[in-house]
Protein backbone atom coordinates (compact mmCIF):
# COMPACT_ATOMS: atom_id res chain seq x y z
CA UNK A 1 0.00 0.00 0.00
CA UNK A 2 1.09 3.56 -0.87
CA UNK A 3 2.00 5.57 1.79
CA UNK A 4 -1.28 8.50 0.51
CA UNK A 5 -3.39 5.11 0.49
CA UNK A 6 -3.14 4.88 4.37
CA UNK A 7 -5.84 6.61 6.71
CA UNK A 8 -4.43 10.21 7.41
CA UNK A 9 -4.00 9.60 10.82
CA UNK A 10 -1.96 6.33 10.60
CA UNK A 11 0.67 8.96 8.39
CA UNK A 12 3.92 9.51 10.29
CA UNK A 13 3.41 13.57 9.18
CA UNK A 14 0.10 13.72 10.57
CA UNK A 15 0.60 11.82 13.78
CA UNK A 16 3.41 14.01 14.11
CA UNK A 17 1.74 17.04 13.66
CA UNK A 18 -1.46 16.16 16.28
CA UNK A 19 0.49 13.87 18.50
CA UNK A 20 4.23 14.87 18.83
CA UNK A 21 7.10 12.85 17.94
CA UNK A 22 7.21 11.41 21.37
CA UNK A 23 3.93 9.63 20.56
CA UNK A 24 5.49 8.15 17.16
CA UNK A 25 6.84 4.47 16.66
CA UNK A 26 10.16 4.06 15.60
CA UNK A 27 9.81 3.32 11.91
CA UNK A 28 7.63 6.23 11.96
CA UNK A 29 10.19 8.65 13.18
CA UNK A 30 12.52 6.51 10.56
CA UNK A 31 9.66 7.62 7.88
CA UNK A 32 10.16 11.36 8.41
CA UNK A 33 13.55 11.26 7.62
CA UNK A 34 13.74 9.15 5.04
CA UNK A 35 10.82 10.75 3.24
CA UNK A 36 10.15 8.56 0.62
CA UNK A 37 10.27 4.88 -0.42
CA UNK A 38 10.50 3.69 -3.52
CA UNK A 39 8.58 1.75 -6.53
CA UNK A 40 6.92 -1.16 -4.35
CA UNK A 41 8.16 -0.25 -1.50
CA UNK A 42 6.77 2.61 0.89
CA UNK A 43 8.37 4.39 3.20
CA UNK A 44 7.28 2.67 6.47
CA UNK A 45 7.97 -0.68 4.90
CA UNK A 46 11.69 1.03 3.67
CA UNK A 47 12.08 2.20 7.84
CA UNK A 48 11.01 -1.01 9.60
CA UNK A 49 13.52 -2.67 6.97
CA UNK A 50 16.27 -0.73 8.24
CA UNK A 51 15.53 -1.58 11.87
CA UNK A 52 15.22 -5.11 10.86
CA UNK A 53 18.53 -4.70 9.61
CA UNK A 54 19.97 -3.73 13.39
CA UNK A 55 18.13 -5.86 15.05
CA UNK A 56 17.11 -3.65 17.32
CA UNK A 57 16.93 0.60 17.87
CA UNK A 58 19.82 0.94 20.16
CA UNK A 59 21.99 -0.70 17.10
CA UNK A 60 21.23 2.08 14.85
CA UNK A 61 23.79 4.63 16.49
CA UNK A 62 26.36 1.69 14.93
CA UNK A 63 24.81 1.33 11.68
CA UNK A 64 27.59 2.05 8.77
CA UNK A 65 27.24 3.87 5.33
CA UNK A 66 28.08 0.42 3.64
CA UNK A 67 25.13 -1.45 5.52
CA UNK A 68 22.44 0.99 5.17
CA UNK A 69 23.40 1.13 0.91
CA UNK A 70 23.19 -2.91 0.70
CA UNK A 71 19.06 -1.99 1.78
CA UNK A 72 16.96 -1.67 -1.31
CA UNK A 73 15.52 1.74 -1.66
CA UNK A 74 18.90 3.38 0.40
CA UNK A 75 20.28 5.32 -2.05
CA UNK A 76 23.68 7.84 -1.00
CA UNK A 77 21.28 10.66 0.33
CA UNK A 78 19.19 8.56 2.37
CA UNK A 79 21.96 7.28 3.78
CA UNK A 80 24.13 10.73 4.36
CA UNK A 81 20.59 12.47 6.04
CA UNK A 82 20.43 9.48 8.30
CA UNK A 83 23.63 9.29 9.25
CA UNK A 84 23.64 12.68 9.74
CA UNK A 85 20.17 12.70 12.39
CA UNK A 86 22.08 9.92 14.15
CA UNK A 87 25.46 12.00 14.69
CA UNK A 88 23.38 14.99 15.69
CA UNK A 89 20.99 12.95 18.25
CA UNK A 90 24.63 11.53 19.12
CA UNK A 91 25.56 15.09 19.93
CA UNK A 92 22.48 16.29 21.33
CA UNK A 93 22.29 13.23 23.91
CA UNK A 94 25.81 13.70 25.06
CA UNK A 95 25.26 17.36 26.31
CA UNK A 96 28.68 18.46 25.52
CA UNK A 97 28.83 22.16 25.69
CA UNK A 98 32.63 23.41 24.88
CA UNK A 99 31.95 27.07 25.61
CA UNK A 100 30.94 26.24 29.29
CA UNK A 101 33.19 25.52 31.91
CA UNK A 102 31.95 22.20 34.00
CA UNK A 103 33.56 21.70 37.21
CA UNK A 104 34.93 18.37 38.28
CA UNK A 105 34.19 18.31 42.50
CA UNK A 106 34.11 14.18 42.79
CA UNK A 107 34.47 10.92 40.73
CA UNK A 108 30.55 10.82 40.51
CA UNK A 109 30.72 14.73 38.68
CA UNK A 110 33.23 13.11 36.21
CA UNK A 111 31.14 9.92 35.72
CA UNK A 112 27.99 12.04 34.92
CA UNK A 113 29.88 14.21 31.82
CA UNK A 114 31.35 11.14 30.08
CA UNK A 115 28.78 8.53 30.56
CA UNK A 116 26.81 8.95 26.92
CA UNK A 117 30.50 9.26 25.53
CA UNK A 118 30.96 5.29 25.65
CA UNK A 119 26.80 4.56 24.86
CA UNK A 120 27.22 1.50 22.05
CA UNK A 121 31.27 1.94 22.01
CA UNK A 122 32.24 -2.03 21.40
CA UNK A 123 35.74 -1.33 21.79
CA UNK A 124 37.73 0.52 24.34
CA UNK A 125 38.38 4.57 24.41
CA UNK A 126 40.62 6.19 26.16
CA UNK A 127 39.96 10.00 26.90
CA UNK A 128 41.99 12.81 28.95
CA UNK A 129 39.84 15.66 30.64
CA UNK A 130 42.32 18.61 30.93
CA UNK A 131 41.15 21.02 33.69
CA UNK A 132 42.55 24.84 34.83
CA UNK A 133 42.92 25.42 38.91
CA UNK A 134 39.54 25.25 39.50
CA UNK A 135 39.02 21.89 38.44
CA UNK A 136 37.08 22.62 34.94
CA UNK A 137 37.03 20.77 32.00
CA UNK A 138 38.59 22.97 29.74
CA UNK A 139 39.81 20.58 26.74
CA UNK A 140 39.17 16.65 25.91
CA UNK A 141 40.70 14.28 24.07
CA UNK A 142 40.08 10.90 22.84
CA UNK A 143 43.71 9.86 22.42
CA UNK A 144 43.20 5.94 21.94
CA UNK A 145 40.64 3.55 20.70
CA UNK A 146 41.94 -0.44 21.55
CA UNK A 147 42.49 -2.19 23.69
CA UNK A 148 44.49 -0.39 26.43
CA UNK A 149 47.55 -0.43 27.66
CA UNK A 150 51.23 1.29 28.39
CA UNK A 151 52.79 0.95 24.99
CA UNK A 152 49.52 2.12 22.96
CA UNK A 153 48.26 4.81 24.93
CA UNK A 154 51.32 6.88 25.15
CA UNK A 155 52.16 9.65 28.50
CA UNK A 156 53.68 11.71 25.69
CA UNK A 157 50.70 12.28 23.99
CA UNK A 158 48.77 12.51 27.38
CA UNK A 159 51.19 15.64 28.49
CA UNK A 160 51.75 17.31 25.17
CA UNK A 161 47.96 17.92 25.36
CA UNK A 162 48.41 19.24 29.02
CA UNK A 163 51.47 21.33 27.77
CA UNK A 164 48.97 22.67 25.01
CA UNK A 165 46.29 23.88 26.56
CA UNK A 166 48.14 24.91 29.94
CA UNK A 167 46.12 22.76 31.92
CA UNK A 168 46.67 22.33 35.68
CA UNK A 169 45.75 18.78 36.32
CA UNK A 170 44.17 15.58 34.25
CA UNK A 171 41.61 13.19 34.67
CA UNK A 172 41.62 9.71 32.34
CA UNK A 173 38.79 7.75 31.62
CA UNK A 174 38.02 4.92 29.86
CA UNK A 175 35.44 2.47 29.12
CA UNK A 176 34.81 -1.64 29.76
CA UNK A 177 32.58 -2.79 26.85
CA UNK A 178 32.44 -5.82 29.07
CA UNK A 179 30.56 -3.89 31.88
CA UNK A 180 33.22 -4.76 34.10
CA UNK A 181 34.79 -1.92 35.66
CA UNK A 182 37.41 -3.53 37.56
CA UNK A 183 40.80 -2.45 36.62
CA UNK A 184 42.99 -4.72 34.96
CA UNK A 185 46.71 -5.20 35.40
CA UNK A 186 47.38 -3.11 32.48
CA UNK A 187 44.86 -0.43 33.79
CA UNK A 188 46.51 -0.03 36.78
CA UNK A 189 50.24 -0.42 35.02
CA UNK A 190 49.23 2.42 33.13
CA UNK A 191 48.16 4.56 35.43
CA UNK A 192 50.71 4.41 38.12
CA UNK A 193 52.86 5.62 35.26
CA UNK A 194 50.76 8.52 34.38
CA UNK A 195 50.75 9.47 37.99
CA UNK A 196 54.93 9.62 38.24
CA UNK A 197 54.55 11.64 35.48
CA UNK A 198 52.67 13.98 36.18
CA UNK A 199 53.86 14.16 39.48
CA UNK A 200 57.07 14.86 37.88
CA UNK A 201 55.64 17.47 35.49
CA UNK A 202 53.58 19.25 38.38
CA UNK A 203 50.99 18.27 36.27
CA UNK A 204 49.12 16.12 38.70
CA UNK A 205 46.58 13.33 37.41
CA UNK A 206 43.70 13.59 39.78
CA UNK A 207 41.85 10.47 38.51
CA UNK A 208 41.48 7.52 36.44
CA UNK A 209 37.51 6.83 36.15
CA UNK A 210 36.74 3.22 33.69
CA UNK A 211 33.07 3.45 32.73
CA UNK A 212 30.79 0.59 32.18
CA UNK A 213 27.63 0.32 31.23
CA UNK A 214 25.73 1.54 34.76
CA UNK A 215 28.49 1.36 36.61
CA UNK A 216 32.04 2.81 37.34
CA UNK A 217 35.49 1.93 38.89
CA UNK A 218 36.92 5.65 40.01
CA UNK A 219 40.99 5.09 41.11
CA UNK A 220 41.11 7.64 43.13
CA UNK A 221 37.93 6.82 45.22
CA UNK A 222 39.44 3.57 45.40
CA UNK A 223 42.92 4.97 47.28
CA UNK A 224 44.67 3.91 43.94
CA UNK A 225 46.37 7.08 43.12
CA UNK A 226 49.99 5.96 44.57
CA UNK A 227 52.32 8.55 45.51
């Protein structure tokens, strides 16, 4: 059936319009911004293919260029404008605001700004939150994607970034796609590094927080931070 064929109220536009798009189903919001289907195919049928395709919503924040052009009835700009929503809602969700200054009082303040960061990740990211003297975030850096350890993630790269943006201290996170937020060896090899470092640097690192997925390990909550 033609997507004009349907009732006007079962229309993704017109729910939209008297409902809200909190009140629309997924391959209705899916429907909006794919606009059109194609010759046998309309666009609801097109959406709920694409979700098929993940398996399930939360997978769509993963979906790839290359999987969403082997669908029939994706062409290049279907793809690009979803892509595009999913980056933005990525962006959105993640509350990152560079031009304010968010203060870092505890492991649980730090655990609250980087949460969404690692939402989906299947692989591990390592970030650096450079602060000033008051403890606020005033540059970030995703320095390594891996798995992590001392000869990957390098303290060069950590402090050149600190050097760079004249920060006062540093706080490293990273995630456990496992869920698991206990630090391994490696985790805690690295850090003890980091913090000779930038003890030796006056550049102190104030804490090494591994996310999981509701949960998180904070080193210096944990007395970890040897000195």
């Amino acid at each position: 059936m033609r997507l004009k064929e349907l009732p006007v109220m079962e229309r993704p536009r017109e729910r939209l319009l008297e409902y809200g798009a909190s009140s629309l189903a997924n391959d209705e919001l899916l429907s909006i911004l794919l606009d059109t289907g194609k010759k046998g195919k309309n666009v609801k049928d097109l959406s709920l293919e694409v979700l098929q395709s993940c398996g399930n919503i939360t997978n769509l924040q993963n979906i790839t260029k290359e999987q969403l052009l082997s669908i029939d009835g994706i062409g290049l700009v279907k793809a690009l404008k979803l892509l595009s929503a999913i980056e933005l809602g990525k962006r959105i969700f993640l509350k990152v605001d560079k031009q304010g200054k968010v203060q870092m009082k505890n492991s649980f303040d730090i655990y609250q700004y980087v949460k969404y960061w690692f939402v989906g990740k299947e692989q591990e990211c390592f970030y650096c939150l450079y602060l000033n003297n008051r403890n606020e975030v005033i540059e970030r850096k995703l320095l390594f994607m891996g798995t992590i350890n001392r000869s990957l993630v390098h303290p060069r790269e950590v402090f050149k970034n600190a050097y760079l943006c004249s920060a006062s201290s540093i706080i490293c996170v990273h995630n456990h796609p496992s869920g698991d937020v206990r630090p391994s060896r490696e985790d805690i090899r690295l850090t003890e590094a980091l913090v000779k470092i930038g003890d030796l640097n006056a550049i102190p690192v104030i804490d090494h927080v591994i996310v999981g997925e509701e949960d998180y390990y904070s080193f210096c909550d944990e007395k970890m931070l040897s000195r």
